[in-house]
N, C-alpha and C. Protein backbone atom coordinates (compact mmCIF):
# COMPACT_ATOMS: atom_id res chain seq x y z
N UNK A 1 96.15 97.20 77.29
CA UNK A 1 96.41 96.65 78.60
C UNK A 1 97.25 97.65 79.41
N UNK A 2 96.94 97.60 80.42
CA UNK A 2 97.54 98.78 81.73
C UNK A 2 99.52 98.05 82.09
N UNK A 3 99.95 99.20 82.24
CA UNK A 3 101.05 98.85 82.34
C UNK A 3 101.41 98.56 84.04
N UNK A 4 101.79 97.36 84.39
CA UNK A 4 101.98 96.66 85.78
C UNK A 4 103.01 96.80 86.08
N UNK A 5 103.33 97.12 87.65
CA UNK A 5 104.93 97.94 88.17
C UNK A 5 105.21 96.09 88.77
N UNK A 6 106.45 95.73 88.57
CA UNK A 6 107.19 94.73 88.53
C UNK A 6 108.20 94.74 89.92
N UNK A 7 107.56 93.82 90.76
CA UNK A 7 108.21 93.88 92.30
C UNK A 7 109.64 93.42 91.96
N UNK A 8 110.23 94.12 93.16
CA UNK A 8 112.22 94.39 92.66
C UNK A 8 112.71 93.14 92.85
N UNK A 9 112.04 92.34 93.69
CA UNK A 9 112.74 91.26 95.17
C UNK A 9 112.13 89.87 93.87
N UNK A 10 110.89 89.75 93.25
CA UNK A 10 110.78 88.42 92.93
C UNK A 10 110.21 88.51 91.48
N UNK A 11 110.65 89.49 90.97
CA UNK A 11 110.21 89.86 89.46
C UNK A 11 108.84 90.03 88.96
N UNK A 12 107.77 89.61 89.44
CA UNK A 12 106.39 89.28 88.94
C UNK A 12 105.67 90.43 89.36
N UNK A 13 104.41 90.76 88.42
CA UNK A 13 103.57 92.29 87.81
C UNK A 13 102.69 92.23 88.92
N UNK A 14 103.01 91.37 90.08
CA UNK A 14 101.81 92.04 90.75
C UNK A 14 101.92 93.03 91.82
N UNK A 15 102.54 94.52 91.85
CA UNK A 15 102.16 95.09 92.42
C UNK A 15 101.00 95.83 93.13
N UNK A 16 100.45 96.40 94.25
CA UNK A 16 99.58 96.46 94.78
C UNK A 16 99.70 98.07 95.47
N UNK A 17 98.57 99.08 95.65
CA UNK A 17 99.21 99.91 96.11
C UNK A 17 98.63 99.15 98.12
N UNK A 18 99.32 99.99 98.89
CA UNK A 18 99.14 99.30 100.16
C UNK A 18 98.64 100.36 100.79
N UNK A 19 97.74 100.26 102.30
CA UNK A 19 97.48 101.68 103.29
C UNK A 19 98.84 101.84 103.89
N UNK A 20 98.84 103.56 103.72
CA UNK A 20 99.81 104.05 104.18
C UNK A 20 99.48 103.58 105.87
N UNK A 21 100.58 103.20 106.63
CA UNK A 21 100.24 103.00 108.16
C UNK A 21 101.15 104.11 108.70
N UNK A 22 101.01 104.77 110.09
CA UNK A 22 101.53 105.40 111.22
C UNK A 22 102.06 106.79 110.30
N UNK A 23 102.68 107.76 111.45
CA UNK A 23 103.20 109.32 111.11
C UNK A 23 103.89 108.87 109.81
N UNK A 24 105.14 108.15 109.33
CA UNK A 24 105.96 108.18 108.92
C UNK A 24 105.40 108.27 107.82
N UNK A 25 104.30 107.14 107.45
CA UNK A 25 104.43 106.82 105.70
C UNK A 25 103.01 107.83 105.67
N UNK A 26 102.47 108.47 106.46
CA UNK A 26 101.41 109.05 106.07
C UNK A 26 101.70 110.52 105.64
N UNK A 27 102.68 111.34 106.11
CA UNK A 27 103.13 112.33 106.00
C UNK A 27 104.09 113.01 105.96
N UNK A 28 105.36 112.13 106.29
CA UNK A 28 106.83 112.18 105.88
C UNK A 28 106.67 111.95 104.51
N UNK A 29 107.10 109.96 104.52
CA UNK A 29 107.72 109.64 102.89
C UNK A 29 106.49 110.29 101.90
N UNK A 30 105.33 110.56 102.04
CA UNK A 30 104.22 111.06 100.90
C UNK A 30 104.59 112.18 100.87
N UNK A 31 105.35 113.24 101.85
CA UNK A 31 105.60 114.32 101.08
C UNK A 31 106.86 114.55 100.17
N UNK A 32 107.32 113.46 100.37
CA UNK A 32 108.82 113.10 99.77
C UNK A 32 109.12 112.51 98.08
N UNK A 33 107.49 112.27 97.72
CA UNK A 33 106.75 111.45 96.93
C UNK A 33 107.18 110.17 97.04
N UNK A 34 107.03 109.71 97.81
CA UNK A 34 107.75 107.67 98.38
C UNK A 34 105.66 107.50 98.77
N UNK A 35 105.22 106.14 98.50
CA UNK A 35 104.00 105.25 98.75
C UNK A 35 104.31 104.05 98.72
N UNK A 36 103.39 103.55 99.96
CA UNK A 36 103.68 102.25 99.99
C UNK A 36 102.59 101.32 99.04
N UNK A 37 103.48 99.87 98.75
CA UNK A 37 103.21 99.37 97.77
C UNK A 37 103.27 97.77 98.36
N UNK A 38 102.54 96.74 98.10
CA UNK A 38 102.91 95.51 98.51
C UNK A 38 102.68 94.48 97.27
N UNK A 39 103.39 93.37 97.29
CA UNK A 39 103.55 92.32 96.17
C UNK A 39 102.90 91.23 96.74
N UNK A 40 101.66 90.64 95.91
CA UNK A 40 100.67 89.85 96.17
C UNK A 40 101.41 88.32 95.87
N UNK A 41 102.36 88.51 95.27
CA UNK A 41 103.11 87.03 94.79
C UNK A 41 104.00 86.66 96.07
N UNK A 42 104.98 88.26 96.51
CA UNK A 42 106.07 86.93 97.21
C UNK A 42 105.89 88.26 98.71
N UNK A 43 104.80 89.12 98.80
CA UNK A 43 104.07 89.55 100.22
C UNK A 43 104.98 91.03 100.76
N UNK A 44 105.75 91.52 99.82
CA UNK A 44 107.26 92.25 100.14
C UNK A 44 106.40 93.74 100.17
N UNK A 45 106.03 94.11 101.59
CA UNK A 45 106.15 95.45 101.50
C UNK A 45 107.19 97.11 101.09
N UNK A 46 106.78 97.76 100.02
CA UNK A 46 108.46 98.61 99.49
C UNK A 46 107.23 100.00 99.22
N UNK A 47 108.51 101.01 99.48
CA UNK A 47 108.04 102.43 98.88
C UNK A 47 108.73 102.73 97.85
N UNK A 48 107.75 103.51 96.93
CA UNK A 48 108.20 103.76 95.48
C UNK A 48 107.66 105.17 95.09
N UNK A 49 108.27 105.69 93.69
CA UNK A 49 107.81 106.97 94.17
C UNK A 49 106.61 106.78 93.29
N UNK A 50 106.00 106.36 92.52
CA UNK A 50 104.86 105.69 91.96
C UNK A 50 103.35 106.26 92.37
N UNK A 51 102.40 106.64 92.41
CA UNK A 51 101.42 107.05 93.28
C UNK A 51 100.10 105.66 92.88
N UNK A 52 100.09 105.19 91.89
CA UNK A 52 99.37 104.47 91.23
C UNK A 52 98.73 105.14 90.10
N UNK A 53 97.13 104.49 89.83
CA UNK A 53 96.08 105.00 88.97
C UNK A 53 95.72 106.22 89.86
N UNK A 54 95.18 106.96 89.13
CA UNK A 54 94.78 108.58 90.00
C UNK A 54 93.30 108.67 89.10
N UNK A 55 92.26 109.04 89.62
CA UNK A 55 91.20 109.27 89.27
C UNK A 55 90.61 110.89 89.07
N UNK A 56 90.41 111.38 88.53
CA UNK A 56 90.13 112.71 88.06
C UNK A 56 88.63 113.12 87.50
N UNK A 57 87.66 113.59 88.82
CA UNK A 57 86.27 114.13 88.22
C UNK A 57 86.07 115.25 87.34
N UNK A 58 85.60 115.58 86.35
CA UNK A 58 85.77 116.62 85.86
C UNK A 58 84.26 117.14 86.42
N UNK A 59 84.40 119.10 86.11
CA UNK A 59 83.09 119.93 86.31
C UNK A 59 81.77 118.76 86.27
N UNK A 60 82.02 118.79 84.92
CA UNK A 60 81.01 117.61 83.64
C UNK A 60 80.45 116.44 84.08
N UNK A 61 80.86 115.81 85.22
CA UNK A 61 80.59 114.42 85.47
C UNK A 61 81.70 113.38 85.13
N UNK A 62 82.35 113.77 83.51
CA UNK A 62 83.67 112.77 83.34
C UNK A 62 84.68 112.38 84.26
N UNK A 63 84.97 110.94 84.22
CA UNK A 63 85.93 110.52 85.25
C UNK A 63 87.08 109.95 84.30
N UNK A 64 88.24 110.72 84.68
CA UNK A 64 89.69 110.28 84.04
C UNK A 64 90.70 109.51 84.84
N UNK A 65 91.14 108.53 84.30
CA UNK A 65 92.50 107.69 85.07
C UNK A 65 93.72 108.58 84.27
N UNK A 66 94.65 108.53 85.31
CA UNK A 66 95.84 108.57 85.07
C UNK A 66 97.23 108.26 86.06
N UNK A 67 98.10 108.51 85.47
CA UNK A 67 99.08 107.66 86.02
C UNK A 67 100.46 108.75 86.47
N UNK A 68 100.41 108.91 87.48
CA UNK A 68 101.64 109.87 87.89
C UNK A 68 102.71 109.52 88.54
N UNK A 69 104.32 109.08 87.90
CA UNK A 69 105.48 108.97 89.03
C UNK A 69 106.06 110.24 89.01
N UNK A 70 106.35 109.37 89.89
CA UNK A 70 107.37 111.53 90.59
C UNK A 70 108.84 110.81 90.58
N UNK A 71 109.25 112.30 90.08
CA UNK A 71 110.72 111.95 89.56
C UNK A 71 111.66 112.55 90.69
């Protein structure tokens, strides 16, 4: 089972990643490694440095998940 990022404000696994909106979160906080993220339980938009699942094509055709926070 995939490991679920745990919203700060109401405890529960459902984080979400969210569209980045306007200058700020599109190209400021992302170069800062900050993404926005929203909680489907209690609606709390937050940036984290988190990126989500990341998808990776190889030459080959293979497709890899992985998981990158930035420290």
């Amino acid at each position: 089972m995939a490991h679920r990022l745990t919203c700060p404000q109401c405890g529960q696994p459902q984080l979400t990643r969210s569209k980045r909106d306007g200058l700020l979160e599109r190209w400021i906080l992302t170069s800062f490694g900050r993404y926005p993220w929203r909680c489907k339980a209690c609606k709390v938009r937050l940036m984290l440095k988190d990126r989500g699942i990341q998808r990776h094509k190889e030459p080959d055709g293979t497709i890899h998940h992985s998981r990158k926070v930035m420290t």
